[in-house]
Protein backbone atom coordinates (compact mmCIF):
# COMPACT_ATOMS: atom_id res chain seq x y z
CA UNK A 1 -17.70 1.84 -16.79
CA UNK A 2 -14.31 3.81 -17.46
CA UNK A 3 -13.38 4.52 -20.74
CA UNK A 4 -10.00 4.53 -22.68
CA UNK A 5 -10.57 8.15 -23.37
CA UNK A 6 -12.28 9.11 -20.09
CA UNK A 7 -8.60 7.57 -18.13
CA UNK A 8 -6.84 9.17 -20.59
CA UNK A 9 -8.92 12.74 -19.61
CA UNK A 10 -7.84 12.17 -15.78
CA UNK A 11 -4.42 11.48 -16.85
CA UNK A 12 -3.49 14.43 -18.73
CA UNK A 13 -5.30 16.57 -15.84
CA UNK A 14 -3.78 14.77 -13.01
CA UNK A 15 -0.58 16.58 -10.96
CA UNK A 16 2.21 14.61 -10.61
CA UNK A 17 2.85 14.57 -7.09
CA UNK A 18 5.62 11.75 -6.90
CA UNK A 19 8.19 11.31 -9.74
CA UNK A 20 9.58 7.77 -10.89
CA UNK A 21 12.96 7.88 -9.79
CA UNK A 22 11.63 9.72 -6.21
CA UNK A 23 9.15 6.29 -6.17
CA UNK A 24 12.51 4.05 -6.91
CA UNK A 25 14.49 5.99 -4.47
CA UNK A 26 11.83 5.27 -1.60
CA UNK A 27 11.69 1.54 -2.17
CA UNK A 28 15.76 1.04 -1.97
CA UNK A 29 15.04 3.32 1.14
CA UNK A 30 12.39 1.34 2.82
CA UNK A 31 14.23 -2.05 1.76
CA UNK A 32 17.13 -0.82 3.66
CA UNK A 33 15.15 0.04 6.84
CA UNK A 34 13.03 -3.15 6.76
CA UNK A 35 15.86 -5.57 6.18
CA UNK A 36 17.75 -3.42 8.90
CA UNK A 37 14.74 -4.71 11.45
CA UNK A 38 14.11 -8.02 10.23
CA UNK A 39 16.97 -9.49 8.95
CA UNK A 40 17.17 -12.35 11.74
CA UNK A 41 13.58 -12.71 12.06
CA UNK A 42 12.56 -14.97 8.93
CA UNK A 43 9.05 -13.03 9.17
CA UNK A 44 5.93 -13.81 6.55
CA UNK A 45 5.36 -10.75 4.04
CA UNK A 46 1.80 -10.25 3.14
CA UNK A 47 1.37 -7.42 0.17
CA UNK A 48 -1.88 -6.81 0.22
CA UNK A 49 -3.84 -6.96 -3.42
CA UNK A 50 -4.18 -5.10 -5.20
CA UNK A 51 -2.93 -2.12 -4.83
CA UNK A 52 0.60 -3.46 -3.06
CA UNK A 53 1.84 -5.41 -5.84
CA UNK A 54 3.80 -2.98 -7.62
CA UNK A 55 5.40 -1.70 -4.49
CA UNK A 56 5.73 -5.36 -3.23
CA UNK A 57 7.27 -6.48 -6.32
CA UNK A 58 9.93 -3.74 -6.09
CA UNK A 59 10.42 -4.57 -2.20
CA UNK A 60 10.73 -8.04 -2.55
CA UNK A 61 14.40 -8.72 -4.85
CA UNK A 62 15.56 -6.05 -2.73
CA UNK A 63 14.86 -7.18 1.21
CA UNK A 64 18.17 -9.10 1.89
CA UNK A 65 16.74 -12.01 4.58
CA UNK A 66 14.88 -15.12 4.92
CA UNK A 67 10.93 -14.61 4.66
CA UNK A 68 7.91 -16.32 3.30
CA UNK A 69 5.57 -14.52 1.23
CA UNK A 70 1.67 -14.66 0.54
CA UNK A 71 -0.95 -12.13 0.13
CA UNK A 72 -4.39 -11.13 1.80
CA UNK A 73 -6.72 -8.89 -0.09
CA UNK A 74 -9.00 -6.16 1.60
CA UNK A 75 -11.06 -2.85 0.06
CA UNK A 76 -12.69 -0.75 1.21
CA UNK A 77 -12.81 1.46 -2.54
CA UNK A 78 -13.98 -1.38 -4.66
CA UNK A 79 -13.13 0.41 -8.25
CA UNK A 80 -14.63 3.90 -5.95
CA UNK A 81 -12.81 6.69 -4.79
CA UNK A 82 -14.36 6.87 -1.51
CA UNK A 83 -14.31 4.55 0.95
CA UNK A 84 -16.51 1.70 2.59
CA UNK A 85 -16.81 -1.16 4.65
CA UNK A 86 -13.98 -3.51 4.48
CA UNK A 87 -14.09 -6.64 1.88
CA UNK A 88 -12.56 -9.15 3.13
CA UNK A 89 -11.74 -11.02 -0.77
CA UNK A 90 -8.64 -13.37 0.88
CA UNK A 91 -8.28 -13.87 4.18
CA UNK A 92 -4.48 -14.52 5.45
CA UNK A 93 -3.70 -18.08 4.59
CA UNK A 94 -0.30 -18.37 5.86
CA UNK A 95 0.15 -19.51 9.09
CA UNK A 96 0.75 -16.43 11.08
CA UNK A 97 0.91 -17.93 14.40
CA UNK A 98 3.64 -16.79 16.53
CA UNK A 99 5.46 -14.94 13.82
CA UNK A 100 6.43 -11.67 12.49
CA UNK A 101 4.34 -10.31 9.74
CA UNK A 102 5.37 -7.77 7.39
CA UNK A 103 2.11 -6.34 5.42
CA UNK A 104 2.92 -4.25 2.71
CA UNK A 105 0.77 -1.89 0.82
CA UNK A 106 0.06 0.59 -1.68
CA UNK A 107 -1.14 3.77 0.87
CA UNK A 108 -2.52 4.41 4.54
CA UNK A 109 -5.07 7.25 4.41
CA UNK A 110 -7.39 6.70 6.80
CA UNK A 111 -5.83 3.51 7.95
CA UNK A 112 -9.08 1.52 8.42
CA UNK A 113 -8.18 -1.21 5.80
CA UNK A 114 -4.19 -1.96 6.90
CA UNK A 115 -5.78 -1.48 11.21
CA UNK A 116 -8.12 -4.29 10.15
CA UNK A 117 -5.56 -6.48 8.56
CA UNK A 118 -3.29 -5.98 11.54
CA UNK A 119 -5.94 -6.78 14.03
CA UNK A 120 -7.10 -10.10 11.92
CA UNK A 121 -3.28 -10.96 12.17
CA UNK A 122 -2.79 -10.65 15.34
CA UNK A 123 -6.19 -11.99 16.49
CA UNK A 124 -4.76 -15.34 14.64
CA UNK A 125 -1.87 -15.67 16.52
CA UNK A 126 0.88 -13.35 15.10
CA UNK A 127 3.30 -12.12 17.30
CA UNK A 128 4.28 -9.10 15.92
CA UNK A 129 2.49 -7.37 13.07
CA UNK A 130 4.89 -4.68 11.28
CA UNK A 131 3.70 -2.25 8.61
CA UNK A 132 5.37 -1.25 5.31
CA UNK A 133 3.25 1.40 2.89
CA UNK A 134 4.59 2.72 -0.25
CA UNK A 135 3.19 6.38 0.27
CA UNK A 136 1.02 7.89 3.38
CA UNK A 137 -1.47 10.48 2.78
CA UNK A 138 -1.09 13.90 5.11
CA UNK A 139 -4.95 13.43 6.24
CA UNK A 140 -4.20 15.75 9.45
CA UNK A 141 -5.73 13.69 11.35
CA UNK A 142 -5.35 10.99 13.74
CA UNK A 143 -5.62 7.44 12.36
CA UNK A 144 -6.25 3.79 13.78
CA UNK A 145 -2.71 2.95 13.02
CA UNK A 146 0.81 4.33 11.84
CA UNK A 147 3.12 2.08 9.16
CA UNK A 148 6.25 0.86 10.28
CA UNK A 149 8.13 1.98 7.25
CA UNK A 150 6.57 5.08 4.45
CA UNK A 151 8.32 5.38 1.19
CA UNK A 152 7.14 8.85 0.37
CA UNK A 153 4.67 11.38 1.27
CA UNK A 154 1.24 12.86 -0.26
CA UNK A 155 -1.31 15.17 -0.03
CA UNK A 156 -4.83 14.56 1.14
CA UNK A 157 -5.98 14.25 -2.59
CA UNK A 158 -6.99 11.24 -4.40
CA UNK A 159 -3.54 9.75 -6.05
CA UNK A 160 -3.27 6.82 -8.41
CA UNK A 161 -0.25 5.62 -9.96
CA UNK A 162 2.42 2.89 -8.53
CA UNK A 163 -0.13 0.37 -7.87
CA UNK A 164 -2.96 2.51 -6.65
CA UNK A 165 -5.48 3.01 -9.24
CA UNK A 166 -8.29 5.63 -9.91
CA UNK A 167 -12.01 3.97 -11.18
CA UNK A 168 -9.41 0.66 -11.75
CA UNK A 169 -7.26 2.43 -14.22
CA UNK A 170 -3.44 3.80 -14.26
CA UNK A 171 -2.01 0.94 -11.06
CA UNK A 172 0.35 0.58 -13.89
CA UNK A 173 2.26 4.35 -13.98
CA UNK A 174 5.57 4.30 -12.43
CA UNK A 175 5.17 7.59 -10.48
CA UNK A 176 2.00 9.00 -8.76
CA UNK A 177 -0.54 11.31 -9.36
CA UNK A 178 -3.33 13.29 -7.94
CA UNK A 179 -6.48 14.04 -9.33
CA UNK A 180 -7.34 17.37 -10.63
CA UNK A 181 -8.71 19.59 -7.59
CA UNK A 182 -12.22 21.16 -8.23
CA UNK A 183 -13.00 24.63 -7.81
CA UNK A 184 -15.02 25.65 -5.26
């Protein structure tokens, strides 16, 4: 289990790659572009839990249309930093048939979890799924799927902050960071 002084340790090591107002910037940004697209197409918003909340909460008072909102919740890190098979903890339960769904999420890095949400969506009837991430890692590599909409950048590094956390702590810091890189 994480301690208050072990998060604390990764904190004060950790590089800020993403300031505050740079994080605020890229949400007025992707609002704009996703309220550009979907302005006449009263679409259901999924965030997906719980790493999208903070960037969904930000999104929300700022997309200027009709919509109706829910949330699905999928991990593959489960309190980790490395990846697994996805966990499906709640399943869509809006019904997505023959609409437009907006998911919205914390990161794509590999882009296993948000390609598996997508393909549940659509395999339930959606008619179009469309993608909105706060931040997209630069993996350098190909990827199941591409978002829609990216609010900023990052490197291939493990980053927390904004909703994503590291061992469950720090979803709560306004800007992002990466963890300290080890030697080799």
């Amino acid at each position: 289990m994480l301690t208050a002084a072990r998060a604390w340790e990764i904190f004060e090591t950790a590089e800020l790659v993403c300031t505050a107002e740079a994080a605020t910037a890229a949400v007025e940004r992707v609002a704009d572009e996703v309220s550009k697209g979907l302005r006449n197409r009263y679409p259901v918003v999924l965030s997906v839990m719980g790493g999208g909340v903070v960037f969904t909460g930000q999104l929300l008072p700022l997309l200027r249309f009709p919509l109706d909102f829910d949330y699905v919740h999928a991990t593959r890190y489960r309190g980790d930093t490395t990846g697994k098979a996805i966990d499906w903890k709640v399943r869509p339960r809006e019904d997505v048939r023959d609409r437009v769904v907006l998911v919205v999420d914390d990161i794509l890095d590999e882009g296993w979890t948000l390609a598996a949400i997508r393909d549940t969506l659509l395999e339930s009837g959606a008619a179009e799924v469309r993608t909105a991430v706060f931040c997209e890692k630069r993996i350098g590599r190909a990827r199941p799927i591409e978002a829609d909409h990216v609010g900023v950048s990052v490197p291939d590094r493990y980053v927390f902050g904004f909703g994503m956390d590291v061992y469950g702590a720090w979803r709560n810091l306004p800007a992002v960071y990466a963890l300290k890189e080890e030697r080799r």
